[in-house]
Protein backbone atom coordinates (compact mmCIF):
# COMPACT_ATOMS: atom_id res chain seq x y z
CA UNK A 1 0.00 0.00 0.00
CA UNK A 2 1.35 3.17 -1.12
CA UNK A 3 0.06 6.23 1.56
CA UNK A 4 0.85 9.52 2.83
CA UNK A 5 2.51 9.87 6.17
CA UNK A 6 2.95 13.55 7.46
CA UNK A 7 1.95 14.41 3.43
CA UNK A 8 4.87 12.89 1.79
CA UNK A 9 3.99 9.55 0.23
CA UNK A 10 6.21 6.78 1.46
CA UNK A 11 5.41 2.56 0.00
CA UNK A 12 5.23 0.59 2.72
CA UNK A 13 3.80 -3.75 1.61
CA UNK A 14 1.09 -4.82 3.96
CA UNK A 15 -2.14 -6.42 3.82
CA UNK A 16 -4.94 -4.74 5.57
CA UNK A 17 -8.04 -6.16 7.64
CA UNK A 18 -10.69 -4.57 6.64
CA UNK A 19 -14.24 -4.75 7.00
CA UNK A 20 -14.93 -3.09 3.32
CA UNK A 21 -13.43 -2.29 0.10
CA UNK A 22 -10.17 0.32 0.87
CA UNK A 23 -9.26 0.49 -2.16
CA UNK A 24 -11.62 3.02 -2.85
CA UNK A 25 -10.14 5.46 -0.98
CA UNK A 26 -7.74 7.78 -2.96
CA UNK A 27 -5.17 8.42 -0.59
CA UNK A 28 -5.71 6.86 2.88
CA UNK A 29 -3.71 7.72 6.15
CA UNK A 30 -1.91 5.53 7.80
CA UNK A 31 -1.63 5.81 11.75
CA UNK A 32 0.54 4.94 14.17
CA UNK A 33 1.87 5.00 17.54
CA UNK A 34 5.59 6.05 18.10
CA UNK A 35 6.18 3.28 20.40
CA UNK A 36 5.48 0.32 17.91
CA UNK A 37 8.77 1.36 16.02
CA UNK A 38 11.95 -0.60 17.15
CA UNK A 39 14.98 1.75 15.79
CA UNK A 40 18.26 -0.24 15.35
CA UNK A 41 21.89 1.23 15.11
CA UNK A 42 23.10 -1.21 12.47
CA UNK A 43 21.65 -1.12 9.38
CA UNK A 44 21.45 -4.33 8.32
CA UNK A 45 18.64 -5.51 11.10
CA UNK A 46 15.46 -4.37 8.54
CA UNK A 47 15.38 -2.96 5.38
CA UNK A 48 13.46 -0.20 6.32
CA UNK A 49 16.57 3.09 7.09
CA UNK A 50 16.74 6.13 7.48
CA UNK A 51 19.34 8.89 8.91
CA UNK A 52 18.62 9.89 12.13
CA UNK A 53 18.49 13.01 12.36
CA UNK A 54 17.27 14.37 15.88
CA UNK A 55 17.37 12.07 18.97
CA UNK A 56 15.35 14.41 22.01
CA UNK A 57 15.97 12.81 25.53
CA UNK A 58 12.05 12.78 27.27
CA UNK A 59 12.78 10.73 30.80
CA UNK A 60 13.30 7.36 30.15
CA UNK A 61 12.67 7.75 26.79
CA UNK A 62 14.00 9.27 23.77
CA UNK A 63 12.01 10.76 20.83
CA UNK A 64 13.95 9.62 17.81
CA UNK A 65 13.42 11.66 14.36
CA UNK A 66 14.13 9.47 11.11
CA UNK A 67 14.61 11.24 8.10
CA UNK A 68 14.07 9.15 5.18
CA UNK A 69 14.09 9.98 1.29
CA UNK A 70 10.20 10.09 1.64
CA UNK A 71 9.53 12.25 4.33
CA UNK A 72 9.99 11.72 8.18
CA UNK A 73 8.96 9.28 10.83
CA UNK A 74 9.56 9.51 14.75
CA UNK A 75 9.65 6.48 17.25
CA UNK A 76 9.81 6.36 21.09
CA UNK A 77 12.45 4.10 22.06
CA UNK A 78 13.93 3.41 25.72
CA UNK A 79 16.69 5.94 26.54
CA UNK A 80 19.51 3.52 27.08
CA UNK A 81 19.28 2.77 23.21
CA UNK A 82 22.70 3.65 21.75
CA UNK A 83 21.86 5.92 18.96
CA UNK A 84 23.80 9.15 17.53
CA UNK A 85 22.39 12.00 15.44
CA UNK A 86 23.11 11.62 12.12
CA UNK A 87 24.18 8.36 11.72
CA UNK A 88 22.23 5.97 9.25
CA UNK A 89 19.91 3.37 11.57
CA UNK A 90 17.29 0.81 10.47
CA UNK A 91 13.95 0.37 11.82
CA UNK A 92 10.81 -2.01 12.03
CA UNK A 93 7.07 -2.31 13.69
CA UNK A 94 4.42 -4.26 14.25
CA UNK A 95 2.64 -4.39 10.85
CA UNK A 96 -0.78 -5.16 12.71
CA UNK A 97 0.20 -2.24 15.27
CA UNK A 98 -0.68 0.27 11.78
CA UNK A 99 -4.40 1.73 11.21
CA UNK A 100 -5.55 3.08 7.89
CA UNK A 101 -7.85 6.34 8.03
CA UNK A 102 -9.81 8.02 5.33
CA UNK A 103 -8.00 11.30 4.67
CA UNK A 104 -11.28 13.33 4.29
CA UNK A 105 -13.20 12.31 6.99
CA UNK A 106 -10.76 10.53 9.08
CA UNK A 107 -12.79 7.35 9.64
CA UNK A 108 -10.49 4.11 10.74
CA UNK A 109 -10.90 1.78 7.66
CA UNK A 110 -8.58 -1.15 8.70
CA UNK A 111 -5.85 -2.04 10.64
CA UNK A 112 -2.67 -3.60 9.06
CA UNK A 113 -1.84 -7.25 9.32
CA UNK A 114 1.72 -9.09 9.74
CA UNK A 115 2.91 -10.53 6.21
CA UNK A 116 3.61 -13.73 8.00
CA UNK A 117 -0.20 -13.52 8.92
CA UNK A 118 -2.84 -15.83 7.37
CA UNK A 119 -5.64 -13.04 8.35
C-alpha cells in the first residue's frame, strides 16, 4: 500500500483487515503509535533506514526523528538505546500495530496485518 505519512507519500507492503473495500479510498492515512517502532543502530537488522536526524531525551525515553528519502517518521524508544544524530539506523514495527484512516473524513478503515499472517 502506497500512503501519505505527514503528506509525503512513502510505500510501505502490507495487507490490511478490513471490513470493506479500501481500495476506494484515494489516498488513505496511515496511523501509528511512536512506540510500535523498534529503531536499530546497524543497518542491516530491517530494510526499512533512514538517517537519524534528531534524537530528544524525554525521561526514560527518547524521541527519535528518522529522516528518510520520503519524508519523516519519529519512534519512542527506551533511553539507554545507543543511537547518535546523524548516523544511518534501520527500523521495524508491528505491521498489525498500523491503522488506515480516510484522509477526508478521518474514519479508521482497517488495521494492518503481519505478512507472515494468514488473516
Amino acid at each position: 500500500m502506497t500512503t501519505h505519512v505527514a503528506s509525503t507519500p512513502m510505500q510501505f507492503d502490507f495487507s490490511v483487515n478490513a471490513a470493506s473495500d479500501i481500495s476506494q479510498y484515494d489516498e488513505p492515512i496511515i496511523g501509528f503509535r511512536t512506540e510500535i517502532i523498534d529503531v536499530y543502530a546497524d543497518t542491516e537488522e530491517d530494510d526499512h533506514t533512514g538517517d537519524l536526524s534528531l534524537v530528544e531525551r524525554i525521561g526514560d525515553r527518547v524521541l527519535a526523528t528518522i529522516d528518510r528519502p520520503s519524508g519523516e517518521i519519529r519512534a519512542t524508544v527506551p533511553a539507554n538505546n545507543a543511537l547518535d544524530e546523524g548516523n544511518a539506523i534501520s527500523f521495524s514495527f508491528d505491521y498489525s500495530e498500523l491503522h488506515v484512516f480516510d484522509d477526508q473524513t478521518e474514519e479508521a478503515l482497517a488495521r494492518g496485518t503481519n505478512p507472515s499472517s494468514d488473516v
